[in-house]
Protein backbone atom coordinates (compact mmCIF):
# COMPACT_ATOMS: atom_id res chain seq x y z
CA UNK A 1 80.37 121.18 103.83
CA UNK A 2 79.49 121.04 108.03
CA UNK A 3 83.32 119.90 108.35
CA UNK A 4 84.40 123.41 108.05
CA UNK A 5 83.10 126.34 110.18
CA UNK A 6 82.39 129.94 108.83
CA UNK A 7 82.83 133.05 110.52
CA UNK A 8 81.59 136.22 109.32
CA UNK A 9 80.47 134.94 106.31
CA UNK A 10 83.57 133.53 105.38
CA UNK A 11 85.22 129.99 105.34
CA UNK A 12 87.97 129.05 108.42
CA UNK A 13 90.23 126.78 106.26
CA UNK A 14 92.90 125.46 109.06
CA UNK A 15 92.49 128.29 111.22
CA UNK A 16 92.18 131.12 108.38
CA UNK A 17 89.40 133.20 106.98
CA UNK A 18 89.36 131.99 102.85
CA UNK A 19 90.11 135.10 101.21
CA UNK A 20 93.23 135.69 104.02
CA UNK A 21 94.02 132.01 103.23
CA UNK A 22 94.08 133.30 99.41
CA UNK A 23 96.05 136.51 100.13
CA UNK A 24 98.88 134.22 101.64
CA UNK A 25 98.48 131.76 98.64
CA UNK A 26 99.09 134.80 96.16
CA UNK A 27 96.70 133.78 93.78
CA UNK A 28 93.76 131.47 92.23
CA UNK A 29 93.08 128.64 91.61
CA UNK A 30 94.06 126.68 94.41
CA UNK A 31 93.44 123.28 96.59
CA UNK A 32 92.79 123.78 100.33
CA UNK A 33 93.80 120.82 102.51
CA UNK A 34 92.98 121.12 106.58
CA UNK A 35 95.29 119.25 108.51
CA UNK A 36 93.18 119.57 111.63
CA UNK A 37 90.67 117.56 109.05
CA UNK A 38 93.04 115.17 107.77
CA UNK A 39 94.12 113.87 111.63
CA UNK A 40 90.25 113.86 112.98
CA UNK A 41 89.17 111.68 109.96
CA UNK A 42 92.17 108.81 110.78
CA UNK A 43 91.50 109.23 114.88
CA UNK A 44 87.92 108.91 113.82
CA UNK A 45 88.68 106.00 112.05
CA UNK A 46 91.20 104.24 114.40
CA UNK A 47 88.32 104.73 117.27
CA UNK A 48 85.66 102.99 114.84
CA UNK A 49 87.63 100.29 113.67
CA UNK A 50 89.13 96.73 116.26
CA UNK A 51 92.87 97.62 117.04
CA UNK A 52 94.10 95.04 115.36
CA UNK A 53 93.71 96.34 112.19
CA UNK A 54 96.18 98.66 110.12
CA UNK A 55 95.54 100.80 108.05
CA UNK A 56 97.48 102.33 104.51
CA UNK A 57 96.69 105.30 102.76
CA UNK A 58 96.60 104.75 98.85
CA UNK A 59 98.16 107.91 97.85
CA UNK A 60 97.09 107.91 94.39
CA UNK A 61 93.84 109.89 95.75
CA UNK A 62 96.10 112.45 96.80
CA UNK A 63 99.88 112.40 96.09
CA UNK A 64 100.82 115.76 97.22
CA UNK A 65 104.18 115.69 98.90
CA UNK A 66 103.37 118.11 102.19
CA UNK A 67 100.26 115.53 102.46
CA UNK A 68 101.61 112.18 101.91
CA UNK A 69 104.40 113.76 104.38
CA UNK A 70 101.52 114.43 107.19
CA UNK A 71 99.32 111.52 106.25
CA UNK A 72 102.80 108.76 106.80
CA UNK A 73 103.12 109.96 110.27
CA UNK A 74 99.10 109.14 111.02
CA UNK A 75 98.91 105.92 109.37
CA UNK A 76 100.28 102.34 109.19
CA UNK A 77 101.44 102.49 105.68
CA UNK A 78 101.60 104.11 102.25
CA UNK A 79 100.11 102.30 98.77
CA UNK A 80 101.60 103.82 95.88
CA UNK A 81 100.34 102.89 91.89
CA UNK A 82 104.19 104.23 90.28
CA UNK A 83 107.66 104.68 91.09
CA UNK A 84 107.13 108.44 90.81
CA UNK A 85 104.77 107.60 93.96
CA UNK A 86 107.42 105.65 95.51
CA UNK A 87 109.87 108.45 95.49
CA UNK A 88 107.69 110.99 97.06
CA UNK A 89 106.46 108.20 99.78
CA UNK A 90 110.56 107.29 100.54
CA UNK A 91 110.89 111.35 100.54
CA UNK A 92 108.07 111.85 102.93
CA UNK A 93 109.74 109.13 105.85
CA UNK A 94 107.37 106.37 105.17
CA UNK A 95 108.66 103.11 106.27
CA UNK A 96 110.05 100.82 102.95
CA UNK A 97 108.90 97.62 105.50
CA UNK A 98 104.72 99.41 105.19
CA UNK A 99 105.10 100.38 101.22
CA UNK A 100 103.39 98.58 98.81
CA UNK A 101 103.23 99.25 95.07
CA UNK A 102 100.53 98.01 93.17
CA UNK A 103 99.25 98.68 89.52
CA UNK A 104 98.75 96.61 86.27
CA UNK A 105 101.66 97.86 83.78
CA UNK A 106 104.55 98.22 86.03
CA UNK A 107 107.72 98.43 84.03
CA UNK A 108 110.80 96.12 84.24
CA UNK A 109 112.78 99.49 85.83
CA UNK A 110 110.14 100.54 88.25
CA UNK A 111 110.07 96.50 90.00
CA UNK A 112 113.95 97.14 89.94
CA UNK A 113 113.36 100.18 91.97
CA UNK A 114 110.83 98.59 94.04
CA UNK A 115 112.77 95.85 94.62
CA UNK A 116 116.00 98.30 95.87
CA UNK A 117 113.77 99.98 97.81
CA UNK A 118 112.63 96.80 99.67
CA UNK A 119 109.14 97.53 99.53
CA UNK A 120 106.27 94.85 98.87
CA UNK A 121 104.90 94.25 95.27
CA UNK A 122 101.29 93.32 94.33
CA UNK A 123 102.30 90.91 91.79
CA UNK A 124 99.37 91.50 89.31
CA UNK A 125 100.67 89.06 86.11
CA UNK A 126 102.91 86.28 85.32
CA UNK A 127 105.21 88.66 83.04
CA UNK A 128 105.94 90.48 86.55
CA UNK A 129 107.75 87.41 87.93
CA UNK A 130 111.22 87.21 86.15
CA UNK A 131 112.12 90.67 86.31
CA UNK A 132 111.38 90.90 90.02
CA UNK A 133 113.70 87.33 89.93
CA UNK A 134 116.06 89.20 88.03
CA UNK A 135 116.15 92.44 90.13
CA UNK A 136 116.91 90.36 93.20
CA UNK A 137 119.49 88.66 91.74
CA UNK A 138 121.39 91.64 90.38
CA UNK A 139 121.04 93.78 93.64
CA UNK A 140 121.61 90.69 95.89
CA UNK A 141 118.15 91.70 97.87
CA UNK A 142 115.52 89.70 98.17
CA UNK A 143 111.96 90.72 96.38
CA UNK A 144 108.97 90.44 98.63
CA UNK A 145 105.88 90.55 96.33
CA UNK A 146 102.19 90.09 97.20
CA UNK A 147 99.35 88.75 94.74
CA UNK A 148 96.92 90.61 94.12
CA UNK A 149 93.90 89.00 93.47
CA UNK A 150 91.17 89.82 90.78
CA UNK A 151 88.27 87.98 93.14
CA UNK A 152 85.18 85.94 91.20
CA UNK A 153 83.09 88.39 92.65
CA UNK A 154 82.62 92.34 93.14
CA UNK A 155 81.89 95.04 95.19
CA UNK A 156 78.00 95.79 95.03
CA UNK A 157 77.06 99.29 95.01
CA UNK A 158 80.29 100.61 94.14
CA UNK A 159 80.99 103.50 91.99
CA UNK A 160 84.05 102.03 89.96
CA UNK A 161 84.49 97.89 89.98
CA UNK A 162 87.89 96.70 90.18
CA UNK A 163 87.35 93.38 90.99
CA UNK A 164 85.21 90.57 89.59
CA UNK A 165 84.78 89.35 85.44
CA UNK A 166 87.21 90.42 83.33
CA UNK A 167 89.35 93.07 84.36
CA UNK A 168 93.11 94.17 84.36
CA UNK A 169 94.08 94.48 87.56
CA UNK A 170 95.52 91.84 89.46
CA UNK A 171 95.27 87.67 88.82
CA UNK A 172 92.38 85.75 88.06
CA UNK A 173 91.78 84.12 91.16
CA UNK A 174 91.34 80.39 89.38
CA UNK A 175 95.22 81.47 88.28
CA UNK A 176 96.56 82.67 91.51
CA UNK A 177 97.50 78.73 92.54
CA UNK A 178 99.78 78.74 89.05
CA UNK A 179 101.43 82.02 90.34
CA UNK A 180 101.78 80.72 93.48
CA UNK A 181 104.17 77.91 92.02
CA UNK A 182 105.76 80.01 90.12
CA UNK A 183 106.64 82.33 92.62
CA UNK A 184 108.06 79.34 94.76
CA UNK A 185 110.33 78.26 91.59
CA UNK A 186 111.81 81.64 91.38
CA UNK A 187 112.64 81.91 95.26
CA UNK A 188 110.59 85.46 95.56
CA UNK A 189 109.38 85.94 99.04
CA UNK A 190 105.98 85.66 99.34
CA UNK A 191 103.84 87.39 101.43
CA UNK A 192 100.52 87.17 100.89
CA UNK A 193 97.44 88.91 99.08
CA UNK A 194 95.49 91.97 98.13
CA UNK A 195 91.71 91.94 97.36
CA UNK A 196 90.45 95.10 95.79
CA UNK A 197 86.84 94.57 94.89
CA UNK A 198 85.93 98.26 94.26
CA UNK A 199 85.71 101.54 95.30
CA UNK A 200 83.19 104.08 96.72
CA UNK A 201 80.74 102.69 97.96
CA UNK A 202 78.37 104.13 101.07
CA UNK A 203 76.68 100.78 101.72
CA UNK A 204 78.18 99.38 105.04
CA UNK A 205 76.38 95.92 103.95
CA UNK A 206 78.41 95.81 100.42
CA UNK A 207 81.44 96.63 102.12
CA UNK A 208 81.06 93.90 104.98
CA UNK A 209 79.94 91.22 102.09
CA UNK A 210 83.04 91.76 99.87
CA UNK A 211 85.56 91.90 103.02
CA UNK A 212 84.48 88.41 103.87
CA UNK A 213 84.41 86.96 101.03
CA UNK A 214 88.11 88.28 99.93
CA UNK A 215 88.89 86.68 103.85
CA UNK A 216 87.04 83.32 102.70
CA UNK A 217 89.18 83.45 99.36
CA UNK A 218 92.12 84.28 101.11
CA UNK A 219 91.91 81.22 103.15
CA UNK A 220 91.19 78.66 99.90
CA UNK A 221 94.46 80.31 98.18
CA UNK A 222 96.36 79.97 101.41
CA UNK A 223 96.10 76.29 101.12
CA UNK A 224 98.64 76.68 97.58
CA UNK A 225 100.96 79.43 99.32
CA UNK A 226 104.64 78.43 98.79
CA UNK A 227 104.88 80.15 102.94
CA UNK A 228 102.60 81.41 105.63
CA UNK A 229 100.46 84.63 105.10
CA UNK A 230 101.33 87.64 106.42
CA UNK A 231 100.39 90.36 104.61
CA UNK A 232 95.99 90.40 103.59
CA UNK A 233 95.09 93.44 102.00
CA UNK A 234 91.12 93.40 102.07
CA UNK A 235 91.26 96.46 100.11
CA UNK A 236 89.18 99.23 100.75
CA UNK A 237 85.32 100.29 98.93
CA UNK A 238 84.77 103.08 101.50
CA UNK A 239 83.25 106.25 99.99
CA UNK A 240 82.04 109.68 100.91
CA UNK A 241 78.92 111.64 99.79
CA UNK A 242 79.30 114.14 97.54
CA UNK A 243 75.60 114.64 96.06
CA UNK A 244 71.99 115.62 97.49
CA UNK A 245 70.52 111.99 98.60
CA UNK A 246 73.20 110.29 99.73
CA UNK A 247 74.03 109.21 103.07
CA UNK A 248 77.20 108.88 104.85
CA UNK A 249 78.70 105.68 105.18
CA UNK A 250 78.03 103.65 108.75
CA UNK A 251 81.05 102.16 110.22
CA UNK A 252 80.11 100.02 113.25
CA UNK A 253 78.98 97.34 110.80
CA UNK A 254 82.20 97.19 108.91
CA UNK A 255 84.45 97.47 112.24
CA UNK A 256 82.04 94.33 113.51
CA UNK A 257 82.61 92.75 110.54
CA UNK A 258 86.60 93.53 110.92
CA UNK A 259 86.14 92.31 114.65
CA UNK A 260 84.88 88.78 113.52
CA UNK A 261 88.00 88.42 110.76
CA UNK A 262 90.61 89.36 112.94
CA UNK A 263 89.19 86.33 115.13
CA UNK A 264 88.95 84.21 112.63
CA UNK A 265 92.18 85.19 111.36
CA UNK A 266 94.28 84.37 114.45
CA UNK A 267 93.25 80.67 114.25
CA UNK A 268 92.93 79.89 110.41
CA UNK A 269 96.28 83.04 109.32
CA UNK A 270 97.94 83.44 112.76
CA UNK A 271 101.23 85.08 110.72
CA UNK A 272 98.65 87.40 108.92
CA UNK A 273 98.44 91.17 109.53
CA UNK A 274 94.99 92.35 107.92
CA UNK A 275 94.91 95.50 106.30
CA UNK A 276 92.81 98.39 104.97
CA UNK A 277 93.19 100.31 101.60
CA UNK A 278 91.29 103.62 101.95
CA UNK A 279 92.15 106.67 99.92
CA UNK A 280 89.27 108.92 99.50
CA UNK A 281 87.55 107.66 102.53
CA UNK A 282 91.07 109.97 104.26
CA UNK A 283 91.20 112.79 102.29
CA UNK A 284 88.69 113.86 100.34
CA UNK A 285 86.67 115.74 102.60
CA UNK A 286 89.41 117.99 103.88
CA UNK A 287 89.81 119.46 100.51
CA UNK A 288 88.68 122.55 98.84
CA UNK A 289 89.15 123.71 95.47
CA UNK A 290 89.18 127.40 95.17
CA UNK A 291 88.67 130.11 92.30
CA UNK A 292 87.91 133.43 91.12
CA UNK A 293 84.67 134.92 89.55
CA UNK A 294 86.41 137.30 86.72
CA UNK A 295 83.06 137.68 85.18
CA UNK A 296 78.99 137.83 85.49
CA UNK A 297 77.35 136.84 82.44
CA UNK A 298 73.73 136.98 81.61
CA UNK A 299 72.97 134.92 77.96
CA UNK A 300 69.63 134.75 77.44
CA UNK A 301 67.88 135.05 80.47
CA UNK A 302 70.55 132.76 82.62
CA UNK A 303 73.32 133.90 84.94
CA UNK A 304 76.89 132.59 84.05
CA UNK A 305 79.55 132.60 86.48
CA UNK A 306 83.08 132.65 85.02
CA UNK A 307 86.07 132.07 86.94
CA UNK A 308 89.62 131.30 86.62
CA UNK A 309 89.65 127.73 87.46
CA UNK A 310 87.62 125.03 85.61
CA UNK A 311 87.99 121.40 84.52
CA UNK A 312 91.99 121.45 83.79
CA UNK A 313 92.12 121.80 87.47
CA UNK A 314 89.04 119.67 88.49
CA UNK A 315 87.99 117.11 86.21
CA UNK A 316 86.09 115.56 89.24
CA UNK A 317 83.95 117.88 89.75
CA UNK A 318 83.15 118.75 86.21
CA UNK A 319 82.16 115.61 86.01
CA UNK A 320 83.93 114.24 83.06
CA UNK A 321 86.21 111.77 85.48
CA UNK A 322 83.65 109.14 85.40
CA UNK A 323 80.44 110.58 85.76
CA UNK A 324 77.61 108.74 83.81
CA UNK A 325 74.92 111.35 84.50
CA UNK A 326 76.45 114.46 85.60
CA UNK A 327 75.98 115.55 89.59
CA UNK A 328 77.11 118.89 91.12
CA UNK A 329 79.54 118.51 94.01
CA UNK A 330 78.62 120.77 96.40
CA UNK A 331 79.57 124.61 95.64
CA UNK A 332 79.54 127.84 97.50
CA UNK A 333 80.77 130.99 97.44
CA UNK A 334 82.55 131.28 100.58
CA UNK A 335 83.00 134.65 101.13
CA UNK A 336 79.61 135.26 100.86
CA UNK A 337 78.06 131.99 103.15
CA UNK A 338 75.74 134.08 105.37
CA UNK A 339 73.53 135.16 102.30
CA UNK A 340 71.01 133.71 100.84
CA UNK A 341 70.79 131.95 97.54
CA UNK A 342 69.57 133.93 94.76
CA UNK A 343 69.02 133.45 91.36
CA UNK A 344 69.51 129.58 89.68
CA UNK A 345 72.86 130.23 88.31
CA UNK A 346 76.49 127.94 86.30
CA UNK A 347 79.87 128.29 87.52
CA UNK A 348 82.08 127.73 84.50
CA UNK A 349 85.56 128.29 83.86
CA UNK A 350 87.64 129.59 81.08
CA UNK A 351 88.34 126.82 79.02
CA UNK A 352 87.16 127.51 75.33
CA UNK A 353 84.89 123.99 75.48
CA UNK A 354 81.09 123.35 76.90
CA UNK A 355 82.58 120.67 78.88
CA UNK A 356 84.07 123.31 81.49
CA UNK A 357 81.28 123.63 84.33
CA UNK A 358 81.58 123.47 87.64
CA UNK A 359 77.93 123.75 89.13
CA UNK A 360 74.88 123.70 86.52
CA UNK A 361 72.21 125.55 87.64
CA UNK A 362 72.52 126.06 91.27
CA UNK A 363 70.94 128.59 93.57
CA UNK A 364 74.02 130.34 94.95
CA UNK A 365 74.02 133.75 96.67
CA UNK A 366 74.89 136.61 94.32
CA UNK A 367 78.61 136.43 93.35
CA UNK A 368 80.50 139.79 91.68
CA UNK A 369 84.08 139.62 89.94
CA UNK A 370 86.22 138.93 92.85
CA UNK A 371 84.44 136.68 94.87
CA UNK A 372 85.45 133.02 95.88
CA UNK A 373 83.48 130.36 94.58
CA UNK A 374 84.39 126.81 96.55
CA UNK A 375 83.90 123.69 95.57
CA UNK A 376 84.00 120.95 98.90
CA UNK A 377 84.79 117.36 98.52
CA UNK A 378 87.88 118.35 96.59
CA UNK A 379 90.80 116.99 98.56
CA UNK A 380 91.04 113.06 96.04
CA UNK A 381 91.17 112.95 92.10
CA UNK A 382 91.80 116.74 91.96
CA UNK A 383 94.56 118.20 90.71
CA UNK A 384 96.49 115.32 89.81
CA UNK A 385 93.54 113.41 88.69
CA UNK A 386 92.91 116.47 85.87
CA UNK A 387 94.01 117.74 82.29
CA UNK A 388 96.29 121.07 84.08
CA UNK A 389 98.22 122.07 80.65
CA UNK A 390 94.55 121.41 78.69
CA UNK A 391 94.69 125.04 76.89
CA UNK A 392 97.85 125.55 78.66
CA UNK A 393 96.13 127.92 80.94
CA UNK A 394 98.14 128.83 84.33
CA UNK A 395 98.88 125.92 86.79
CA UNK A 396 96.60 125.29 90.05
CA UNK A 397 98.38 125.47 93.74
CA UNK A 398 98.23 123.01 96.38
CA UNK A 399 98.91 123.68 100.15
CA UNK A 400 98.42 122.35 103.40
CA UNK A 401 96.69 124.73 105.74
C-alpha cells in the first residue's frame, strides 16, 4: 500500500488524485495501473540482479495491451501462454527473436502461428513435435522450439507447484533425452530449456535452491542436446506479499545465486543466455482495483459494504482463485485514507452469491454511498484472471495511468 502516496486524504494514482482519476475513467469498476510503478519495479530489479541476466515478462499475469505495450519496451522479452497472447505481444513491438510461447494444450493452428511468427516454443509433449515439423515445412521457416522441463523436484514454499511429481506442464525430465532425439530426427531447431518449478514464493532460500538445481539439470540434459544451449529459462517463483505476516521477498541472495550461474554457465553453456520468468513479481503491485459503495447495510448488528464491483471482476481477491483459507488483500477506502478505522466492517459486491466479498471483517474508516473502496495488489490475475459476464453484470475498465 506504501508504493502509492496520498494527498489530502486521497490516493495519487500516476500523478492523479483517485476520485479525479475516476472522473476521467467515467465510471466504476476499474483497474489502476502506475506506470511510474511499473518502470521503478524493473530498474529496481535490473540494479538487484548480475547484468548478465535477461529478463521476460510472462504476460499471462497481466495481458492488457497499453501494458504489455509499456512493459516490451522495459524488458528483454515477452512469455505468452496462447496465440491470442501472441497477437497482442507482435501488436505491442515486442521482438519475435525474445517471444516465447509456452503452455500444455497448444493447438496444431496456434504452433502454425507460432511457427510464422518465428518465435520460440516450449515444447511441452511429444504430440507437439510433428505439427511444429509440419508447420515448418509448409511455410518453408524453420521452428525453433525449447523443452520445457517438468524437473524431479519443486519449488519449496511456493504458493502454486508447477514443477515436480506428476503434473501437466512440460516433459518429464527422465523423458526429455527421448524428445531430444526426436527433435533431432525431425530437423526442429533446438534451443534449449525452460524450468518452471513454481510460483510465488517470498523465500529467497527456495528460490536460490530450485534455480540451481534447474542449472544442475540443465547441464545433465545438455549432454543429450541434438546442438549447443542457448536459450535456459530458470523460470521464475518470485512473489509479493499481499497478507498481514508476510515479508517481502530479499533479492541479494537470489542475484548472488544468479552471479555464481552465470559463472558457471560461461564455462560448462558458453552459447547459453540465462533467463528469468517473472510475472507478478512486475506488475502486481502497481495495480489497483477500484469500486463504488452504492449501499450501507447493517444485518444484524454488522456493517455491509456494497459496491459495484465484486468477484466477476476480482476473483483474486475474493479469494476463490486459489485460496485454501481465505486472506483479505489489503483494502481501503481511498478517498477517505486520513481517517481512522471505525467499525469491523465486509466489502461485498453485487453478485446474487455469498461467494462475492471483497474484505471480511475489516476495520475500515466509515464509507457512505459514493465513496471509493480500493483494493492494492491488484495489477496480476485480475481482470482477466476473473468470471466478468458471471451475472452478466457491466464490464470492468482497465487503464494505464
Amino acid at each position: 500500500m506504501d508504493a502509492f502516496p496520498t494527498l489530502d486524504g486521497e490516493l495519487i494514482v500516476g500523478g492523479l488524485p483517485l476520485s479525479r482519476l475516476a472522473a476521467r475513467v467515467g465510471q466504476t469498476p476499474f483497474y489502476a495501473y502506475d506506470r511510474g510503478l511499473l518502470g521503478r519495479r524493473v530498474a529496481e530489479l535490473r540494479a538487484a540482479l548480475p547484468a548478465g541476466i535477461k529478463l521476460h515478462y510472462a504476460m499471462k499475469a497481466n495481458p492488457m495491451p497499453a501494458l504489455v505495450g509499456l512493459m516490451s519496451t522495459l524488458v528483454d522479452g515477452i512469455d505468452v501462454a496462447s496465440a491470442g497472447e501472441l497477437r497482442v505481444a507482435l501488436d505491442a513491438g515486442a521482438d519475435p527473436q525474445e517471444i516465447s510461447f509456452a503452455g500444455p494444450g497448444k493447438r496444431d493452428a496456434e504452433l502454425h502461428q507460432a511457427v510464422a511468427a518465428g518465435i520460440l516454443v516450449n515444447v511441452e509433449s511429444f504430440r507437439e513435435l510433428a505439427p511444429l515439423a509440419q508447420a515448418s515445412q509448409a511455410l518453408g521457416l524453420p521452428a525453433r522450439v525449447a523443452v520445457r522441463v517438468n524437473p524431479d523436484f519443486e519449488l519449496r514454499s511456493s504458493a502454486m507447484k508447477m514443477g515436480g511429481g506428476p503434473k501437466p506442464f512440460g516433459v518429464d525430465a527422465e523423458q526429455v533425452p527421448e524428445l531430444l532425439t526426436q527433435i533431432k530426427r525431425l530437423g526442429l531447431n533446438f534451443e534449449g530449456f525452460h524450468i518452471f518449478a513454481g510460483s510465488q514464493n517470498l523465500k529467497a532460500e527456495a528460490i536460490v535452491e530450485a534455480q540451481r538445481q534447474s542449472f544442475e539439470l540443465a547441464l545433465r540434459l545438455a549432454d543429450s542436446a541434438p546442438a549447443p544451449v542457448r536459450f535456459l529459462n530458470l523460470g521464475g517463483g518470485f512473489g509479493i506479499p499481499y497478507f498481514p505476516g508476510e515479508t517481502r521477498l530479499e533479492l541479494a541472495p537470489v542475484a548472488d545465486n544468479l552471479a555464481q550461474l552465470l559463472t558457471e554457465a560461461a564455462h560448462k553453456l558458453p552459447q547459453a543466455e540465462l533467463v528469468i520468468e517473472l510475472g507478478r513479481y512486475l506488475v502486481g503491485e502497481a495495480g489497483l482495483y477500484v469500486c463504488r459503495v452504492i449501499d450501507r447495510k447493517l444485518s444484524r448488528g454488522h456493517t455491509y459494504l456494497v459496491t459495484d464491483g465484486g468477484l466477476h471482476h476480482h476473483l483474486s481477491a475474493s479469494g476463490n482463485f486459489g485460496q485454501v483459507i481465505r486472506k483479505n488483500y489489503p483494502v481501503a477506502i481511498g478517498n477517505r485514507m486520513d481517517q481512522p478505522a471505525g467499525d469491523t466492517v465486509s466489502v461485498v459486491g453485487p453478485l446474487c452469491t455469498p461467494l462475492d466479498l471483497l474484505a471480511d471483517r475489516m476495520a475500515l474508516p466509515e464509507a457512505q454511498p459514493g465513496d471509493l473502496v480500493v483494493v492494492f495488489q491488484s495489477g496480476a490475475y485480475g481482470a482477466s484472471a476473473s468470471p466478468r459476464a458471471f451475472l452478466s453484470h457491466p464490464e470492468v475498465v482497465e487503464v494505464l495511468v
